[in-house]
PDB file of N, CA and C in Angstrom:
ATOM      1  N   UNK A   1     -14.499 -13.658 -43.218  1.00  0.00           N
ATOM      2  CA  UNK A   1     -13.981 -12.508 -42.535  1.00  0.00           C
ATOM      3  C   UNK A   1     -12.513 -12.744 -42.209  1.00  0.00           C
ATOM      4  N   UNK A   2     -11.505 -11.501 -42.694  1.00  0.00           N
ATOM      5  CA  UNK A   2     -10.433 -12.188 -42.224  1.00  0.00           C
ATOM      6  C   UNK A   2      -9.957 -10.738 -41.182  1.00  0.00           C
ATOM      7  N   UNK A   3      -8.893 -10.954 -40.498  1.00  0.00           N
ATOM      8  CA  UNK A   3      -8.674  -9.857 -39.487  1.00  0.00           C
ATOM      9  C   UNK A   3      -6.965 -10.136 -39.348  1.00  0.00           C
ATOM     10  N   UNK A   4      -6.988  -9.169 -39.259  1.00  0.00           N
ATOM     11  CA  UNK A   4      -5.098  -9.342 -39.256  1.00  0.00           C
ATOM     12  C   UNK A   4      -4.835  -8.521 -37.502  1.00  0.00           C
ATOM     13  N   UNK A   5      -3.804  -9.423 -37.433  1.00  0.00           N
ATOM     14  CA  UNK A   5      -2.987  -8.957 -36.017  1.00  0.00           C
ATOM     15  C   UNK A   5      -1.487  -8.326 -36.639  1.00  0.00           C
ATOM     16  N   UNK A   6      -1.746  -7.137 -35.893  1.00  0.00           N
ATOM     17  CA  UNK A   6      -0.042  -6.560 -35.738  1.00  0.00           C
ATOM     18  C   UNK A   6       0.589  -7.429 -34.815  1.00  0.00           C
ATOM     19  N   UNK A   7       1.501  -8.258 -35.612  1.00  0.00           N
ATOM     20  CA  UNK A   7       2.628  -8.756 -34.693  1.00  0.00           C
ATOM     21  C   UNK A   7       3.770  -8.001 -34.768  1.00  0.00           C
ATOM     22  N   UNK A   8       4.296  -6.608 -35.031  1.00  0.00           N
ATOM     23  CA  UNK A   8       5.038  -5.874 -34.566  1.00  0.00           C
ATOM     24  C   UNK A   8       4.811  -5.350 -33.751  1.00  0.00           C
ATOM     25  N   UNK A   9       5.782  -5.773 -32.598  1.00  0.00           N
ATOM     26  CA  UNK A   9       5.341  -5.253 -30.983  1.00  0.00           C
ATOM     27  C   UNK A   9       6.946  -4.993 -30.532  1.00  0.00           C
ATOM     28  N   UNK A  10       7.064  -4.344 -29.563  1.00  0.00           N
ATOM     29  CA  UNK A  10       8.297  -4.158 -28.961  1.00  0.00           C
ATOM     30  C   UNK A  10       7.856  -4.290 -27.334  1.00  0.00           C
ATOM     31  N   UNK A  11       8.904  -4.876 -26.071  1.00  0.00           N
ATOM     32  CA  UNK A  11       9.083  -4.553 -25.157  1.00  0.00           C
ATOM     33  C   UNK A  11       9.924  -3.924 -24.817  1.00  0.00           C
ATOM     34  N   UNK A  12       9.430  -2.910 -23.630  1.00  0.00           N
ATOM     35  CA  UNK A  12      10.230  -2.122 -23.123  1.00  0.00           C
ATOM     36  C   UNK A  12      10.974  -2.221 -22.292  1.00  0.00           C
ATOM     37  N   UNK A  13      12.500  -2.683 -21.599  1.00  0.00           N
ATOM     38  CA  UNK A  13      12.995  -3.131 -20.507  1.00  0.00           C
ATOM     39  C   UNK A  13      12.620  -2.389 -19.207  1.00  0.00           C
ATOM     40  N   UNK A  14      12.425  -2.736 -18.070  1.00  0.00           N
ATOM     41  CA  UNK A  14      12.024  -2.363 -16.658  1.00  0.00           C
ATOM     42  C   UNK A  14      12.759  -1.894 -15.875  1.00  0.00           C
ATOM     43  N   UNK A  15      13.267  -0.765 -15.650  1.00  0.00           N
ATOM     44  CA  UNK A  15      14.211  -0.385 -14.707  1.00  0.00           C
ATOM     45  C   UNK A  15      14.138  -1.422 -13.609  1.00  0.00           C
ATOM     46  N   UNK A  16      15.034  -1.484 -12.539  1.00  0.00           N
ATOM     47  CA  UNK A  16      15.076  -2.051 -11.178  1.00  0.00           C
ATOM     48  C   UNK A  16      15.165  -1.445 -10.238  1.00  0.00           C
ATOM     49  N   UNK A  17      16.004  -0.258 -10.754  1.00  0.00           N
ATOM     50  CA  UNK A  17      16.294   0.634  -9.755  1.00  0.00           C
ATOM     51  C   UNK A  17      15.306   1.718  -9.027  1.00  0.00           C
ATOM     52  N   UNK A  18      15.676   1.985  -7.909  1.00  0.00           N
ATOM     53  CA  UNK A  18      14.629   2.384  -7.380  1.00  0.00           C
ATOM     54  C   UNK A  18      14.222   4.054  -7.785  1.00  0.00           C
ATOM     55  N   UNK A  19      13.235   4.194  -7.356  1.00  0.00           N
ATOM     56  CA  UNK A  19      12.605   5.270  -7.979  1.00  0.00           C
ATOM     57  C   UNK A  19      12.353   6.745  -6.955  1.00  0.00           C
ATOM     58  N   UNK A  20      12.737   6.368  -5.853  1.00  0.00           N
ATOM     59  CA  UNK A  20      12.495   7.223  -4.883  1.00  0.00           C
ATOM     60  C   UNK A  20      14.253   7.006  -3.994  1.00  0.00           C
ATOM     61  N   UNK A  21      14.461   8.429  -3.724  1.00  0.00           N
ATOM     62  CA  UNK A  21      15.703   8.131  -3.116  1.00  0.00           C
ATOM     63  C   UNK A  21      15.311   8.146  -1.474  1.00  0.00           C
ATOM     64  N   UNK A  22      15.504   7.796  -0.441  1.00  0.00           N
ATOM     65  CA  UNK A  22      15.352   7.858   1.043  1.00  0.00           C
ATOM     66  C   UNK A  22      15.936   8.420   1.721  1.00  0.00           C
ATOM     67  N   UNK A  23      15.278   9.532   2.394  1.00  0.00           N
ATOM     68  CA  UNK A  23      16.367  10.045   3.460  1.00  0.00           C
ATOM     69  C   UNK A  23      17.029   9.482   4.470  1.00  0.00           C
ATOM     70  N   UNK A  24      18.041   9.700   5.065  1.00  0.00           N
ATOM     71  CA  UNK A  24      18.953   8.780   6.209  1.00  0.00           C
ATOM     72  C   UNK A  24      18.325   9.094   7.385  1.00  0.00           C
ATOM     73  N   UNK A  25      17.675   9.939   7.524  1.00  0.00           N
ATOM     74  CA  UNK A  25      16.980   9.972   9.014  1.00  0.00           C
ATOM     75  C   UNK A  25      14.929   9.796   7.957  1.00  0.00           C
ATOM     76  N   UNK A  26      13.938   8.846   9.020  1.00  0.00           N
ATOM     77  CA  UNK A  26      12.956   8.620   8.696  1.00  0.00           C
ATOM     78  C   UNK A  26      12.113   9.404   9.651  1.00  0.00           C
ATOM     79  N   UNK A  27      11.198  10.079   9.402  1.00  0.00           N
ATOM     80  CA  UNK A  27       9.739  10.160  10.302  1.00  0.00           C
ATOM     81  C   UNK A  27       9.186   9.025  10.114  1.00  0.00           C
ATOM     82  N   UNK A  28       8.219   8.948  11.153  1.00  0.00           N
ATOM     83  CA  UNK A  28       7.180   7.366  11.593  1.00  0.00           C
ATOM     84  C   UNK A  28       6.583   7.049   9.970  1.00  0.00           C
ATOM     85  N   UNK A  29       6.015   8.707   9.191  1.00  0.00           N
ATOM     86  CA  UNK A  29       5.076   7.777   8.120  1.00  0.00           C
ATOM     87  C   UNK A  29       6.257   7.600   6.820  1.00  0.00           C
ATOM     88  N   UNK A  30       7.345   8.298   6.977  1.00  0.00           N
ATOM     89  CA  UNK A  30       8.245   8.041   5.775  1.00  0.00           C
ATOM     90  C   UNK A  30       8.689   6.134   6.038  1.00  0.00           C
ATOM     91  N   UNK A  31       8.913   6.234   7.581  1.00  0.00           N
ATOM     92  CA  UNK A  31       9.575   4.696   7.533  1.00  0.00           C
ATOM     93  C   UNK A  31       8.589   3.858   7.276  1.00  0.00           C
ATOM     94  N   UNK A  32       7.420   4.265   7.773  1.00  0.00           N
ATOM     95  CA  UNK A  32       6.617   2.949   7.764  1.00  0.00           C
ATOM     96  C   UNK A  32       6.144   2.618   6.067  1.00  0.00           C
ATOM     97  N   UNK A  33       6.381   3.844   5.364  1.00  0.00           N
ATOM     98  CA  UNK A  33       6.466   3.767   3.929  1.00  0.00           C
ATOM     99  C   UNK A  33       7.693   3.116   3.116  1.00  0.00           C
ATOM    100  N   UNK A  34       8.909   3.542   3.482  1.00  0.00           N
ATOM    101  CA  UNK A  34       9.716   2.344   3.329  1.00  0.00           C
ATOM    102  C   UNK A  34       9.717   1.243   3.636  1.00  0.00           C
ATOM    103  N   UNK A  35       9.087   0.660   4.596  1.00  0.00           N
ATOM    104  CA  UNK A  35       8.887  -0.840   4.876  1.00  0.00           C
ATOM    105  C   UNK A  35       7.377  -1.213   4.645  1.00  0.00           C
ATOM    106  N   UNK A  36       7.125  -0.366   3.626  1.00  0.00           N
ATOM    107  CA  UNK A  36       5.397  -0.932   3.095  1.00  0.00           C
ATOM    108  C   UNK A  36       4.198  -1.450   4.210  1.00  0.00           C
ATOM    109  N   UNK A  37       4.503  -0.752   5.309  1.00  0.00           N
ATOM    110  CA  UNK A  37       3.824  -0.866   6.737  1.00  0.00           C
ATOM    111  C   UNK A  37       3.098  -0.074   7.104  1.00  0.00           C
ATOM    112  N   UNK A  38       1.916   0.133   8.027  1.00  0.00           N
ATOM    113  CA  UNK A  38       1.276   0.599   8.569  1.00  0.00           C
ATOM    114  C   UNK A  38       1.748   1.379   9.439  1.00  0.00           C
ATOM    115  N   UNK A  39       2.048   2.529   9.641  1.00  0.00           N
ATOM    116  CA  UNK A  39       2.271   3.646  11.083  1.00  0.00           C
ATOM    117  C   UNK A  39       2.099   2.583  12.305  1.00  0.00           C
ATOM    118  N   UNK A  40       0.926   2.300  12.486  1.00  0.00           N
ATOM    119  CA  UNK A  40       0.615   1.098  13.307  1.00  0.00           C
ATOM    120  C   UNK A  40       1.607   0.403  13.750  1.00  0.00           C
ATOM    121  N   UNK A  41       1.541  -0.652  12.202  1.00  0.00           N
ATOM    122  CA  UNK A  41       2.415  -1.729  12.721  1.00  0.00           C
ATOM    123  C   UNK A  41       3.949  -1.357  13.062  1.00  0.00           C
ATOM    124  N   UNK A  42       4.041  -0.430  12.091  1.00  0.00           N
ATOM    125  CA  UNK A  42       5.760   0.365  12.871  1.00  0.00           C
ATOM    126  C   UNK A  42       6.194   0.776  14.217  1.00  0.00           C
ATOM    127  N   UNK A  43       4.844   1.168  14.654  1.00  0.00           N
ATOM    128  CA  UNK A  43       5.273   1.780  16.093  1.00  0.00           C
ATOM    129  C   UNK A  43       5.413   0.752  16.845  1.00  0.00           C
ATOM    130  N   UNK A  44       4.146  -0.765  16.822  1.00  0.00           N
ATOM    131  CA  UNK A  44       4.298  -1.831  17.231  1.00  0.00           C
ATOM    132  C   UNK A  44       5.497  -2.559  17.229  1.00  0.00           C
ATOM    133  N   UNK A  45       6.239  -2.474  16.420  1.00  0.00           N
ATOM    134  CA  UNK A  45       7.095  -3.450  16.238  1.00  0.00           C
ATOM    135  C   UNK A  45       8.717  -2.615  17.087  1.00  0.00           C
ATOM    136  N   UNK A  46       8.460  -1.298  16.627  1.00  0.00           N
ATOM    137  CA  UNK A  46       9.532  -0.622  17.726  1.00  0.00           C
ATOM    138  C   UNK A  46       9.201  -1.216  19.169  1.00  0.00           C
ATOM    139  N   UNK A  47       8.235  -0.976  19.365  1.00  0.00           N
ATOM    140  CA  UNK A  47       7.818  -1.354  20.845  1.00  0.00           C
ATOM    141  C   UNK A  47       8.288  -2.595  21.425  1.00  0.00           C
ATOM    142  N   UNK A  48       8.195  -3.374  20.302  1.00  0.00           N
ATOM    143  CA  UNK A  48       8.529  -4.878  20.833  1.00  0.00           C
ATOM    144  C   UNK A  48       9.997  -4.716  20.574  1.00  0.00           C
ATOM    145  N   UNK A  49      10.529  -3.960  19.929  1.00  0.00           N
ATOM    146  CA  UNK A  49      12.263  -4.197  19.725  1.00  0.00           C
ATOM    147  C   UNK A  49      12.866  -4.610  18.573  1.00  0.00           C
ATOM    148  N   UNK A  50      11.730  -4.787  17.525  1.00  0.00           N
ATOM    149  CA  UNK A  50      11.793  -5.641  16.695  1.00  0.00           C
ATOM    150  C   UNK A  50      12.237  -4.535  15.611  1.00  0.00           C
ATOM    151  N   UNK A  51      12.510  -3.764  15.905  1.00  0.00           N
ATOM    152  CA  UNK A  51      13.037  -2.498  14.965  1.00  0.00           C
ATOM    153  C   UNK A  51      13.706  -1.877  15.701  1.00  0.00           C
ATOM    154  N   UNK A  52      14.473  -0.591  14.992  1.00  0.00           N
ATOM    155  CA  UNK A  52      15.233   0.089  16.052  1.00  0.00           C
ATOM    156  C   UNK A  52      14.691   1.400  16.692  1.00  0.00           C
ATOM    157  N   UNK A  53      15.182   1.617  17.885  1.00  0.00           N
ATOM    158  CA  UNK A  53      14.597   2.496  18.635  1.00  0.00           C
ATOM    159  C   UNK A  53      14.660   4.099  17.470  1.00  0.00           C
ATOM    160  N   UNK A  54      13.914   4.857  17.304  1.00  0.00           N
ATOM    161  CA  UNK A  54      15.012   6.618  16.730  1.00  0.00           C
ATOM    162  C   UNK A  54      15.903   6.779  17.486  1.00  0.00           C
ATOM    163  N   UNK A  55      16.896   7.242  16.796  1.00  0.00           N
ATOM    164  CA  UNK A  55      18.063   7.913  17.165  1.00  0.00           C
ATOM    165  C   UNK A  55      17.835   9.224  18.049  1.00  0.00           C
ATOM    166  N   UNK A  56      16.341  10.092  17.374  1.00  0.00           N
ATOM    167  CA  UNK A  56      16.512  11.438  17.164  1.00  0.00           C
ATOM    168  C   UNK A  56      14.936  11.288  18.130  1.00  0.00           C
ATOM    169  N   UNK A  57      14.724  11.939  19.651  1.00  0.00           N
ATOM    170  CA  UNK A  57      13.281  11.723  19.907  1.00  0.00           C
ATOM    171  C   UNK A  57      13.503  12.404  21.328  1.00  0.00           C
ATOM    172  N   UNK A  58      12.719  13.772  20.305  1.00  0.00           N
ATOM    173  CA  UNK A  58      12.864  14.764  21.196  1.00  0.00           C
ATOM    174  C   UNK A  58      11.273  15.050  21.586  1.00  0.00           C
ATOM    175  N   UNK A  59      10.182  14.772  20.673  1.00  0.00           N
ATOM    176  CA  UNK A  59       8.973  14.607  20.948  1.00  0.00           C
ATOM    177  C   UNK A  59       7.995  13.358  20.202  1.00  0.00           C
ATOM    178  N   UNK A  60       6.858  13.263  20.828  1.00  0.00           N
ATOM    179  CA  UNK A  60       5.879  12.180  19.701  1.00  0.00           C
ATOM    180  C   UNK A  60       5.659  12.706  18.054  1.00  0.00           C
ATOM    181  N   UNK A  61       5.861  13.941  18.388  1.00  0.00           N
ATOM    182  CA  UNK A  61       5.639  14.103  16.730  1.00  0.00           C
ATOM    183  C   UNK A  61       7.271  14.661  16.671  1.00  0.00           C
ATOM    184  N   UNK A  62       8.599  14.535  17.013  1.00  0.00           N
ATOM    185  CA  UNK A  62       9.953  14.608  16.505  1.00  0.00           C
ATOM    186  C   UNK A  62      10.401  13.773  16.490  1.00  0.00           C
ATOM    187  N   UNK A  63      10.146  12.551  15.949  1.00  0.00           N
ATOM    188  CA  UNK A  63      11.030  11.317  16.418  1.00  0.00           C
ATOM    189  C   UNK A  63      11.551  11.179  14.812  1.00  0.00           C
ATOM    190  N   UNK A  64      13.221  10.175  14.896  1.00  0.00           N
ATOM    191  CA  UNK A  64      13.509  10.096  13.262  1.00  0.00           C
ATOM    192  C   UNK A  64      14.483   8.800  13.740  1.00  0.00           C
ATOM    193  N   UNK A  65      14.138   7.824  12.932  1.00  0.00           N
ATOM    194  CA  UNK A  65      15.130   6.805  12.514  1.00  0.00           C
ATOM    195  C   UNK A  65      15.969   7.020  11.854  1.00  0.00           C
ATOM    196  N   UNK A  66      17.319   6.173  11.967  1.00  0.00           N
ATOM    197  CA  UNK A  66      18.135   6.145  11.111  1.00  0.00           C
ATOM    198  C   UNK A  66      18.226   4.993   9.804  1.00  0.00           C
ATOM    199  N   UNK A  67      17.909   5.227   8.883  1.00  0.00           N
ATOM    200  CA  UNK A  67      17.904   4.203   7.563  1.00  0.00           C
ATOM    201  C   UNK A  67      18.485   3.698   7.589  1.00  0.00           C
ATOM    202  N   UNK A  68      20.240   3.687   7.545  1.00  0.00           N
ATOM    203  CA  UNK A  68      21.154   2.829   7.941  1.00  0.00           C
ATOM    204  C   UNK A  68      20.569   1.673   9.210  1.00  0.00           C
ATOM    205  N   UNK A  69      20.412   2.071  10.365  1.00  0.00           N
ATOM    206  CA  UNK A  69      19.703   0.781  11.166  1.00  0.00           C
ATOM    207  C   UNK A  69      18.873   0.431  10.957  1.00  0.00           C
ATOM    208  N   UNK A  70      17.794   0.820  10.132  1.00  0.00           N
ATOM    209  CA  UNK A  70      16.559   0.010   9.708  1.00  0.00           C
ATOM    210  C   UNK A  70      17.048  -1.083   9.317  1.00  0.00           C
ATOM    211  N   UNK A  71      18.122  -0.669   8.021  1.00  0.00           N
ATOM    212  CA  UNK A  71      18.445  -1.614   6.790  1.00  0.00           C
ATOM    213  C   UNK A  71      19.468  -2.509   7.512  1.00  0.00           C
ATOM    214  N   UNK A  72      20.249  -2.443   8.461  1.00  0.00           N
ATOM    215  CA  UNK A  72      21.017  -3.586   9.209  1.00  0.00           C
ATOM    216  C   UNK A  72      20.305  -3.993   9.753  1.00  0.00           C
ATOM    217  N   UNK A  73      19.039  -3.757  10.432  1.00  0.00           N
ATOM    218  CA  UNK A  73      17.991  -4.462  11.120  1.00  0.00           C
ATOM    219  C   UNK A  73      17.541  -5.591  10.535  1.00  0.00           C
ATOM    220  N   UNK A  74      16.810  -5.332   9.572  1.00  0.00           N
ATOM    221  CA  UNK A  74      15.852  -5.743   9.131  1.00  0.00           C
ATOM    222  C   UNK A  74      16.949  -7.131   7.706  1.00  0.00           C
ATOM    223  N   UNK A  75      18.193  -6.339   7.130  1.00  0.00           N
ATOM    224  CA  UNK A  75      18.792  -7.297   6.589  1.00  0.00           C
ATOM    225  C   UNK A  75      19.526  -8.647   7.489  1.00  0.00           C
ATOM    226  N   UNK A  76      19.647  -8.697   8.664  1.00  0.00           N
ATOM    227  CA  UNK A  76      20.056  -9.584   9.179  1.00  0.00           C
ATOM    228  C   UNK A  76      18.971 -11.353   9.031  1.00  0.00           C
ATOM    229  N   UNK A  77      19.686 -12.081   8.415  1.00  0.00           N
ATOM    230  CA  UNK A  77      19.134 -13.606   8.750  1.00  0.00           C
ATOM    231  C   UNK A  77      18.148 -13.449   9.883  1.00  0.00           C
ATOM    232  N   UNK A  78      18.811 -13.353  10.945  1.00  0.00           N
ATOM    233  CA  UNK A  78      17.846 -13.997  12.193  1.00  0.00           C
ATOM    234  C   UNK A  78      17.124 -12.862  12.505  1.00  0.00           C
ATOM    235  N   UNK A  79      16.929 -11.938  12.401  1.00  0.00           N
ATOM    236  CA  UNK A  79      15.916 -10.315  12.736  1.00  0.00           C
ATOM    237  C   UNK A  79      14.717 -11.042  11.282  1.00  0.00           C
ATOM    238  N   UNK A  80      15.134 -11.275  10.335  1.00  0.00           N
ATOM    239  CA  UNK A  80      14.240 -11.884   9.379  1.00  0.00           C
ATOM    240  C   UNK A  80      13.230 -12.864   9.486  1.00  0.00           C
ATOM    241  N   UNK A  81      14.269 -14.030  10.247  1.00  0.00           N
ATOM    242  CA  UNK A  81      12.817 -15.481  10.514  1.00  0.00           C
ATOM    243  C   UNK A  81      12.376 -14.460  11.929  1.00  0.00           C
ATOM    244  N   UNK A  82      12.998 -13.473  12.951  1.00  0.00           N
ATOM    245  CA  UNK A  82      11.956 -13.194  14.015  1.00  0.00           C
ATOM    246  C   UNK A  82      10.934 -11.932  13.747  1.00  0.00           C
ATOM    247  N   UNK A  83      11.310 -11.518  12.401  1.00  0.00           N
ATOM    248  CA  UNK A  83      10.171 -10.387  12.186  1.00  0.00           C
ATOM    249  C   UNK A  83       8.941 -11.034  11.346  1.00  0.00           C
ATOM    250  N   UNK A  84       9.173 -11.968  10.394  1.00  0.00           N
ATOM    251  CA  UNK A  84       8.309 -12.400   9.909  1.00  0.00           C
ATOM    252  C   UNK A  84       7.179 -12.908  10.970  1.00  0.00           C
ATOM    253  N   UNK A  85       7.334 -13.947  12.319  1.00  0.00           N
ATOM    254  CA  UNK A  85       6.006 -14.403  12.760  1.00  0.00           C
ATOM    255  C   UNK A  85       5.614 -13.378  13.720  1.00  0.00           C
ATOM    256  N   UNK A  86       6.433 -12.235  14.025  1.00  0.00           N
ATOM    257  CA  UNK A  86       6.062 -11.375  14.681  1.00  0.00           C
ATOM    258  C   UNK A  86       4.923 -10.290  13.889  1.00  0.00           C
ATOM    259  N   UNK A  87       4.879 -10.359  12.417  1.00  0.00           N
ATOM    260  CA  UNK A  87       4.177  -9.229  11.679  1.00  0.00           C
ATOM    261  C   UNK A  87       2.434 -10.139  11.448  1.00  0.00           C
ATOM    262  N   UNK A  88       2.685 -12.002  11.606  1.00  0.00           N
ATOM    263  CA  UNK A  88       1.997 -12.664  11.424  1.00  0.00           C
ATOM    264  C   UNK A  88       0.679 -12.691  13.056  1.00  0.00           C
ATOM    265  N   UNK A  89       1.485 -11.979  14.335  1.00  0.00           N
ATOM    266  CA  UNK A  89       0.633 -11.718  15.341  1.00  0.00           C
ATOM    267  C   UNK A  89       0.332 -10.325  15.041  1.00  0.00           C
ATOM    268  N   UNK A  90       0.757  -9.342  14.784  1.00  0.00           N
ATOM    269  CA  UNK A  90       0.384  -8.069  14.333  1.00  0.00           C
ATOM    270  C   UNK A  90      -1.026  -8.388  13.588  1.00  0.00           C
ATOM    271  N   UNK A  91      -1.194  -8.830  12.549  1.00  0.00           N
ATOM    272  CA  UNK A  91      -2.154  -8.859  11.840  1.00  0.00           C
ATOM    273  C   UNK A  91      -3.191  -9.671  12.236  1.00  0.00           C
ATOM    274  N   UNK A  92      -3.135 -10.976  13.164  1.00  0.00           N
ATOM    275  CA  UNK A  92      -4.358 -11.506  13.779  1.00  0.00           C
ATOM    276  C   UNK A  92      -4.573  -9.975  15.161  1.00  0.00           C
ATOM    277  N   UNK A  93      -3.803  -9.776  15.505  1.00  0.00           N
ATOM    278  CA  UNK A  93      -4.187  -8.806  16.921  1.00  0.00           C
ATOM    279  C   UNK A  93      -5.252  -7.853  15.559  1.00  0.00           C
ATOM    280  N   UNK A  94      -4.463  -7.477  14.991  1.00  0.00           N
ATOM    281  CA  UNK A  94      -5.579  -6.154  14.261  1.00  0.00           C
ATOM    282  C   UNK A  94      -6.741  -6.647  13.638  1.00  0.00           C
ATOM    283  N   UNK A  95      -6.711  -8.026  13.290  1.00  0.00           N
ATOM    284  CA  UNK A  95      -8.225  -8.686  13.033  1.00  0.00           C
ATOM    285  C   UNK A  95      -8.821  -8.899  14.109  1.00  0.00           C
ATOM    286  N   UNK A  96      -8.442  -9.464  15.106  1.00  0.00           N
ATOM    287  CA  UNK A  96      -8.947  -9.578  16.101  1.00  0.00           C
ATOM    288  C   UNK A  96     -10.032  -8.174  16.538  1.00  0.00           C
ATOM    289  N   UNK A  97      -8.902  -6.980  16.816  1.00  0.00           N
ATOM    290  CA  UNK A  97      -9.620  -5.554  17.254  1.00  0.00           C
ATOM    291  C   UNK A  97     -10.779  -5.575  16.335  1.00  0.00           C
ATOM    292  N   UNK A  98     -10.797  -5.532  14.867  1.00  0.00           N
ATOM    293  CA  UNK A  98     -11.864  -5.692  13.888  1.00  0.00           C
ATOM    294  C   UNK A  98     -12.877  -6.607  13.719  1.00  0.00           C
ATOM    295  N   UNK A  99     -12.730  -7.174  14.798  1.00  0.00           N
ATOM    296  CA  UNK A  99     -13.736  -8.456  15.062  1.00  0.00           C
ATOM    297  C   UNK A  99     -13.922  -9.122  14.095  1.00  0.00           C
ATOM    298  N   UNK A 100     -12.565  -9.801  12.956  1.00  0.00           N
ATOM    299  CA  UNK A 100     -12.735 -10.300  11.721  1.00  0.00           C
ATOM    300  C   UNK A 100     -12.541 -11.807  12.585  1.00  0.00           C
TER     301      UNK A 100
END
């Protein structure tokens, strides 16, 4: 039995660029979608300071971040090593509630 393989193949290069553009002001589920987060853990982490307050918060359901301070937030060195073990108690507290 013999069987032949197509070894004519092509790859396709991968964009990098991003695919979604972001608005400069965020609602809770747009930001917490830019930072691949839970509503949850977003509001949590405002709370603690560990993000920035909205700019714009005129009610619980009007509140809007500014993207620009997310992204100076969150790009800074030291906001970095203190958000990381802070997202690492986030997630035992929410196992915890889940009695995992």
């Amino acid at each position: 039995m013999h069987t032949e393989f197509d070894t004519n193949f092509s790859v396709e290069a991968v964009s990098l660029t991003p695919t979604r553009s972001w608005p400069a002001m965020m609602g809770l589920s747009t930001m917490a979608e830019y930072l691949d987060m839970s509503p949850n853990s977003v509001k949590k982490l405002v709370a603690m300071k560990e993000l920035p307050q909205p700019v714009l918060d005129l009610s619980p359901r009007l509140r809007r971040w500014s993207k620009v301070q997310i992204d100076e937030q969150i790009a800074s060195p030291a906001q970095a090593q203190k958000l990381a073990p802070r997202m690492e108690d986030i997630i035992k507290l929410n196992a915890t509630k889940r009695g995992v």
